[in-house]
Every structure is written in C-alpha cells, then in structure tokens.
N, C-alpha and C. Protein backbone atom coordinates (compact mmCIF):
# COMPACT_ATOMS: atom_id res chain seq x y z
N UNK A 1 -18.95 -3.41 15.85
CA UNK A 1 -19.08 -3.19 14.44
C UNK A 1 -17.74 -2.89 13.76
N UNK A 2 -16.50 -2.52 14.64
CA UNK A 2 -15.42 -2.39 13.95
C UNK A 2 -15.07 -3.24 13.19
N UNK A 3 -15.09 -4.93 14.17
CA UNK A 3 -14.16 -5.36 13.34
C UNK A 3 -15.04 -6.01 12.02
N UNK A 4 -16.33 -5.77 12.05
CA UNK A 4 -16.84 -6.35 10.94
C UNK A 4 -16.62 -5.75 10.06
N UNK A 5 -16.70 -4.55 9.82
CA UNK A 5 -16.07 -3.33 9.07
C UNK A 5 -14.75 -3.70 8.48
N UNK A 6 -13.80 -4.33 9.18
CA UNK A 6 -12.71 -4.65 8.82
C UNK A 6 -12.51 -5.69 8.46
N UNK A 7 -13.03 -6.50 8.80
CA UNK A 7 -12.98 -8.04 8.13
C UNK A 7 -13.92 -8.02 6.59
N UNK A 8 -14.85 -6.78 6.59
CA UNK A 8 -15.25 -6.35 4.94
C UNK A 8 -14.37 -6.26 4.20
N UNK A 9 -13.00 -6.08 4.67
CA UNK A 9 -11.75 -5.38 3.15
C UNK A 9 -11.94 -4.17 2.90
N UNK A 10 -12.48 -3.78 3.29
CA UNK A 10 -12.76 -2.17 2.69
C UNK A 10 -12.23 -1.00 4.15
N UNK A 11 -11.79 0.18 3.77
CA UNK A 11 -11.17 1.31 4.87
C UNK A 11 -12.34 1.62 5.52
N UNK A 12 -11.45 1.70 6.63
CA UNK A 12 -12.53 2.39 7.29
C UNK A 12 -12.10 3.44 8.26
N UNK A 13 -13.35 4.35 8.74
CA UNK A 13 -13.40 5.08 9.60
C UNK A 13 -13.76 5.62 10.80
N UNK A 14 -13.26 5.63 11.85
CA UNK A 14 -13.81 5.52 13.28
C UNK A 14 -13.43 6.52 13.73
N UNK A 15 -14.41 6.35 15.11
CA UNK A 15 -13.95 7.84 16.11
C UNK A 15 -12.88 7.03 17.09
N UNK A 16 -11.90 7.90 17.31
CA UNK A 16 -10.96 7.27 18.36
C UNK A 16 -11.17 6.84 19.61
N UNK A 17 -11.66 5.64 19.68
CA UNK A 17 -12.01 4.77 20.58
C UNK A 17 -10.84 3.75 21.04
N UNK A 18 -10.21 3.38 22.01
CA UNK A 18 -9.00 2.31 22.39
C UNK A 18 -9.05 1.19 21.43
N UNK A 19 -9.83 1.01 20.97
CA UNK A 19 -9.82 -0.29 20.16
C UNK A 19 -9.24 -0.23 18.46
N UNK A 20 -10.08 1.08 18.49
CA UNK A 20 -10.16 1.57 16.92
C UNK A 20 -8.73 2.02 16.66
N UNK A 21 -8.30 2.76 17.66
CA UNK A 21 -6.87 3.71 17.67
C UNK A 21 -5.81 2.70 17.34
N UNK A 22 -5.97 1.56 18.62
CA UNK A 22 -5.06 -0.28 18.16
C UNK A 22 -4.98 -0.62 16.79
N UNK A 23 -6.45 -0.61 15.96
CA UNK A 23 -6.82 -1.67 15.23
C UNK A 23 -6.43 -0.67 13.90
N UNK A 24 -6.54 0.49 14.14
CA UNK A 24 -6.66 1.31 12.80
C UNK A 24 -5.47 2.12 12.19
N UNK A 25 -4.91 2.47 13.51
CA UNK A 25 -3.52 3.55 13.00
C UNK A 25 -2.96 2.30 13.07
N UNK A 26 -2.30 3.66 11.66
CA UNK A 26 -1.02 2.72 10.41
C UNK A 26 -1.79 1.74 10.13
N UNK A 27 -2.61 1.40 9.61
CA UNK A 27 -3.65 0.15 9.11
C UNK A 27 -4.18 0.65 8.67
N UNK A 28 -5.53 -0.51 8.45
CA UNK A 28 -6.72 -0.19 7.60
C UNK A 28 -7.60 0.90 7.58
N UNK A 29 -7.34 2.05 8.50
CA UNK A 29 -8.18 3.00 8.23
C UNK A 29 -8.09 4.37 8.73
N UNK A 30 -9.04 5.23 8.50
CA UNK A 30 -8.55 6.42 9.74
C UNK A 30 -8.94 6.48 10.78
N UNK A 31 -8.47 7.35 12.10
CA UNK A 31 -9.21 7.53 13.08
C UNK A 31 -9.46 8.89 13.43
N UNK A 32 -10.89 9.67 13.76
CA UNK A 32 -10.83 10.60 13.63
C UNK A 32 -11.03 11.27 15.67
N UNK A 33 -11.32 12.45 15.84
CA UNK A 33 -11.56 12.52 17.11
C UNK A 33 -13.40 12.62 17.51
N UNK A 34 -13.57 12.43 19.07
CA UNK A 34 -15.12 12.06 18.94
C UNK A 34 -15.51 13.29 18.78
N UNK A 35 -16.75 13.12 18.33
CA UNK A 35 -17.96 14.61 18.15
C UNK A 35 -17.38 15.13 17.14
N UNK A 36 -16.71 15.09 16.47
CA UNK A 36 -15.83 15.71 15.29
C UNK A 36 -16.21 15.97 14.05
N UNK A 37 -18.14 15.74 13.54
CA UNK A 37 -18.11 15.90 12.10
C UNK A 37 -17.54 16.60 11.09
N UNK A 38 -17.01 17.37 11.01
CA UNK A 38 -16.12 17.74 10.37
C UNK A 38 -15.17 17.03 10.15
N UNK A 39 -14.68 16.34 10.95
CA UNK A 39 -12.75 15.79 10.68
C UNK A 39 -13.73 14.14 10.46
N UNK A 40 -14.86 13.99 10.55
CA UNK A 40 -15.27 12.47 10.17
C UNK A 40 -15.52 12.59 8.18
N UNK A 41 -16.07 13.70 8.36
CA UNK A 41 -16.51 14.30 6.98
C UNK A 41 -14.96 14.79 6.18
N UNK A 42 -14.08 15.34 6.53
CA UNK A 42 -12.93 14.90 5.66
C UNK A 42 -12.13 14.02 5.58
N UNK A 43 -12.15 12.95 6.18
CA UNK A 43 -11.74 11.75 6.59
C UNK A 43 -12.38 10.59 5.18
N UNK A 44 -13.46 10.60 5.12
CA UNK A 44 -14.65 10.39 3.86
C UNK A 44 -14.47 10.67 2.54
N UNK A 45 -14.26 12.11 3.15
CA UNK A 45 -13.71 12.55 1.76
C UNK A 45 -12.15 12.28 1.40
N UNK A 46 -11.74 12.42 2.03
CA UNK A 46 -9.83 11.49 1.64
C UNK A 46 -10.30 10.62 1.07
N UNK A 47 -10.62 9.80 1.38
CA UNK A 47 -10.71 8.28 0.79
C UNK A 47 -11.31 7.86 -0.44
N UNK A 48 -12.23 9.20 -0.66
CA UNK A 48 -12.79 9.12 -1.79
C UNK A 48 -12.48 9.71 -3.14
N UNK A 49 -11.15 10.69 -2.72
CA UNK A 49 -10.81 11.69 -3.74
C UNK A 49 -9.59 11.70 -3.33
N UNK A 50 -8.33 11.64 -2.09
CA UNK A 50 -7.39 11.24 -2.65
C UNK A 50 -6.90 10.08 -3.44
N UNK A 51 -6.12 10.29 -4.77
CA UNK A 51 -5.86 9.52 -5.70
C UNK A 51 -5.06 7.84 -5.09
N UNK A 52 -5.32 6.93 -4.56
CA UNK A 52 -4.80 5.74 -4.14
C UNK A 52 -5.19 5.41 -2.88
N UNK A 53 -5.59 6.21 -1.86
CA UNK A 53 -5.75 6.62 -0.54
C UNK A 53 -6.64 5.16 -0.67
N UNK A 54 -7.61 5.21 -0.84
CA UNK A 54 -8.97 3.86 -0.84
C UNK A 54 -7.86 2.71 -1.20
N UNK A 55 -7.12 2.46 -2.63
CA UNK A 55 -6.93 1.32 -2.37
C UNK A 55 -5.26 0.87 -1.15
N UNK A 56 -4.86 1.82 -1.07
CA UNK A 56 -3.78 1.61 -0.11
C UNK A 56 -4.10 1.09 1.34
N UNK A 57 -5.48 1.63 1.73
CA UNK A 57 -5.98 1.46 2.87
C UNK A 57 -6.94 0.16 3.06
N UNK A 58 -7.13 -0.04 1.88
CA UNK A 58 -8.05 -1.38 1.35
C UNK A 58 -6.74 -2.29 1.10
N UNK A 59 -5.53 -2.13 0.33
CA UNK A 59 -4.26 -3.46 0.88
C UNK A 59 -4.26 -3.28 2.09
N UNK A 60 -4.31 -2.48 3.16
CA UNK A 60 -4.23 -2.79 4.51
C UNK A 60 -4.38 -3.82 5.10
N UNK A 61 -6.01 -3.65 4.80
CA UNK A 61 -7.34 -4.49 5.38
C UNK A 61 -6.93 -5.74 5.22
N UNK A 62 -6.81 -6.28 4.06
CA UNK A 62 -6.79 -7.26 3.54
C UNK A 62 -6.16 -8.87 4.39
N UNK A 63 -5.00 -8.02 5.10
CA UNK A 63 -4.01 -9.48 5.51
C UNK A 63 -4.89 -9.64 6.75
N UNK A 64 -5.32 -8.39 7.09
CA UNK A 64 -6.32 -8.96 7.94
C UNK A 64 -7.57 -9.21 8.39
N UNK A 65 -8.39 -9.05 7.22
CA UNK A 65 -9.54 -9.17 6.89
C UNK A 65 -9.57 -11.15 7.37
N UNK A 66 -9.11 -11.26 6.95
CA UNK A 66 -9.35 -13.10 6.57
C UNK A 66 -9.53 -13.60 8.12
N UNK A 67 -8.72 -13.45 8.92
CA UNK A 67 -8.30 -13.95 10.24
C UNK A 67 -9.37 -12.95 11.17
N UNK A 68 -10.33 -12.12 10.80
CA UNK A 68 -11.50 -11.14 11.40
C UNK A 68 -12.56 -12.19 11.12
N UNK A 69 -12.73 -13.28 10.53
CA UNK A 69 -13.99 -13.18 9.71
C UNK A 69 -15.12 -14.38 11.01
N UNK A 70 -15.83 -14.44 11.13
CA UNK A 70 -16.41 -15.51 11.95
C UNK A 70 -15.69 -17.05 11.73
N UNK A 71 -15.78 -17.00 10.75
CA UNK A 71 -15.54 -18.61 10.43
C UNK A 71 -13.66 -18.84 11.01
N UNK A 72 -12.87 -17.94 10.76
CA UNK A 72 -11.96 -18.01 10.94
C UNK A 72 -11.43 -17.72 13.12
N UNK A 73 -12.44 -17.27 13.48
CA UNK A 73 -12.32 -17.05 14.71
C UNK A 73 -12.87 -18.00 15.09
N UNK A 74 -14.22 -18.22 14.92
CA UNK A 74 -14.38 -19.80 15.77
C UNK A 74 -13.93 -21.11 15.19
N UNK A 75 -12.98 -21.40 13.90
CA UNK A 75 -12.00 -22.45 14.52
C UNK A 75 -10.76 -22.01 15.24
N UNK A 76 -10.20 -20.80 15.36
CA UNK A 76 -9.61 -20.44 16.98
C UNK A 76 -10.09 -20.89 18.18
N UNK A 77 -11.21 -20.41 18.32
CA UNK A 77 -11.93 -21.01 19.64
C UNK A 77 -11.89 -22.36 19.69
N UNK A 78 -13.19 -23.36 18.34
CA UNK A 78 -12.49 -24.55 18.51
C UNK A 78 -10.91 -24.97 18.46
N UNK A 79 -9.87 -24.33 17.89
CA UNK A 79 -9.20 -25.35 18.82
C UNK A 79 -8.25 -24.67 19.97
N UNK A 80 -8.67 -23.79 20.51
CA UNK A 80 -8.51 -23.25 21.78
C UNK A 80 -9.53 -24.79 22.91
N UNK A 81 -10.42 -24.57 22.66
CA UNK A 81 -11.57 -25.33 23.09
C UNK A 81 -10.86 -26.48 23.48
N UNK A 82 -10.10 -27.75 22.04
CA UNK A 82 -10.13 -28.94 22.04
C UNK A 82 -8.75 -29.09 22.86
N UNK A 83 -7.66 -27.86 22.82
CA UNK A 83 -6.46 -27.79 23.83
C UNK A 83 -6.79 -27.35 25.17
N UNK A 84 -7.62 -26.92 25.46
CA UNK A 84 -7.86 -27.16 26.87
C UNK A 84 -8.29 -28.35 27.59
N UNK A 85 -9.23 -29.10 26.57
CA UNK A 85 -10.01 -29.98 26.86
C UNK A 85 -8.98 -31.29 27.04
N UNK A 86 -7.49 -31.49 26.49
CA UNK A 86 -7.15 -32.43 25.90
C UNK A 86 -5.71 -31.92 27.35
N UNK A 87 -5.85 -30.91 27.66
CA UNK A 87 -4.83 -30.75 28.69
C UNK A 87 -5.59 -30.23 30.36
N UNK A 88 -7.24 -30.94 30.17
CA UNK A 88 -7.40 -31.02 31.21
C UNK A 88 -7.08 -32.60 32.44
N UNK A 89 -6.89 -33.08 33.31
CA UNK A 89 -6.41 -33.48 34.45
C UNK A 89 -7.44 -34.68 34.55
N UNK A 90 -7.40 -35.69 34.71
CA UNK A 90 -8.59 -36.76 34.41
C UNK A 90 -8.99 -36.54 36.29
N UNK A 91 -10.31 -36.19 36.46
CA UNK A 91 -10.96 -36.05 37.83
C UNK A 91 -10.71 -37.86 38.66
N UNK A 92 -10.29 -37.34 39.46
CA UNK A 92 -9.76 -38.49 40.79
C UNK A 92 -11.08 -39.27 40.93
N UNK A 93 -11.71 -40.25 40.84
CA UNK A 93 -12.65 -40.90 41.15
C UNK A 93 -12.64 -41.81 42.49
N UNK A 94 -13.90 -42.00 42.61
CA UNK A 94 -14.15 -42.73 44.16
C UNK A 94 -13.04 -44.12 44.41
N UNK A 95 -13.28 -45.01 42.95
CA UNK A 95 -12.67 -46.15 43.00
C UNK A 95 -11.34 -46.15 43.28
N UNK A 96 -10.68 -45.39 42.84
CA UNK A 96 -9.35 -44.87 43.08
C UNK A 96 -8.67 -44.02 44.21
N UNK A 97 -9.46 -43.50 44.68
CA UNK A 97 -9.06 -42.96 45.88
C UNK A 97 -9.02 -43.74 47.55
C-alpha cells in the first residue's frame, strides 16, 4: 500500500518499515516509529497545520508519483519482457545438429 500511497501525490505517513524508511526519508513523507500512536498522531498533525509542510511534501511526491503508477510500471516490464525476449539464443534444433 505504500507505494500506492505514493504514486497518489499526496504525503504520506508510515511506520518505519525498510521500505518506507528507503522510499520516504528526505522525500515524500514521514516516517514514524512502530506502535507509536502518538508520534503517528503528530506526524498527521504536521502536515496538517504546519504552514507549507503538506505542500512541500506533496512537491516531493510528485517526480515520483508518475513512474509509481501501474501503467507506467508495466510498460517497464513490457519492455524488460521484449529485451529479454529479443536477446534470447535461438534453441539448437534437431535439423541442425
């Protein structure tokens, strides 16, 4: 659900998970520690009441919102896909061997 979160454009907030910690510090969002309601709950509240905080963290998102999005990952795959396919080895056949 992170990165859908992030490919929304909008900040976000996670518990510090390896992925989130990668994807989020100095980026698009905060990371808080686990079991932490409190530090999730002022974390929320930053974003909502410090003055720029939302949209600074929302330009974050943005450059990489686009390149998160489904459509943009599976033509990665396709053409991950069509370069493998196009640098695979033509199989040795009977006639030829």
């Amino acid at each position: 659900m992170l990165i859908e979160a992030v490919a929304a454009g909008v900040p976000v907030v996670a518990t510090a998970f390896p992925h989130a910690v990668e994807l989020l510090t100095g980026g698009p969002g905060l990371v808080v520690p686990h079991q932490d309601p409190v530090a999730l709950a002022d974390a929320i509240r930053r974003i909502l009441t410090e003055p720029g905080l939302g949209a600074r963290l929302a330009g974050r998102v943005r450059p990489l919102a686009a390149n998160l999005r489904w459509p943009a990952v599976a033509a990665r795959y396709g053409a991950l896909a069509e370069r493998l396919v196009a640098a695979r080895r033509p199989a040795v056949s009977a006639a030829s061997a």
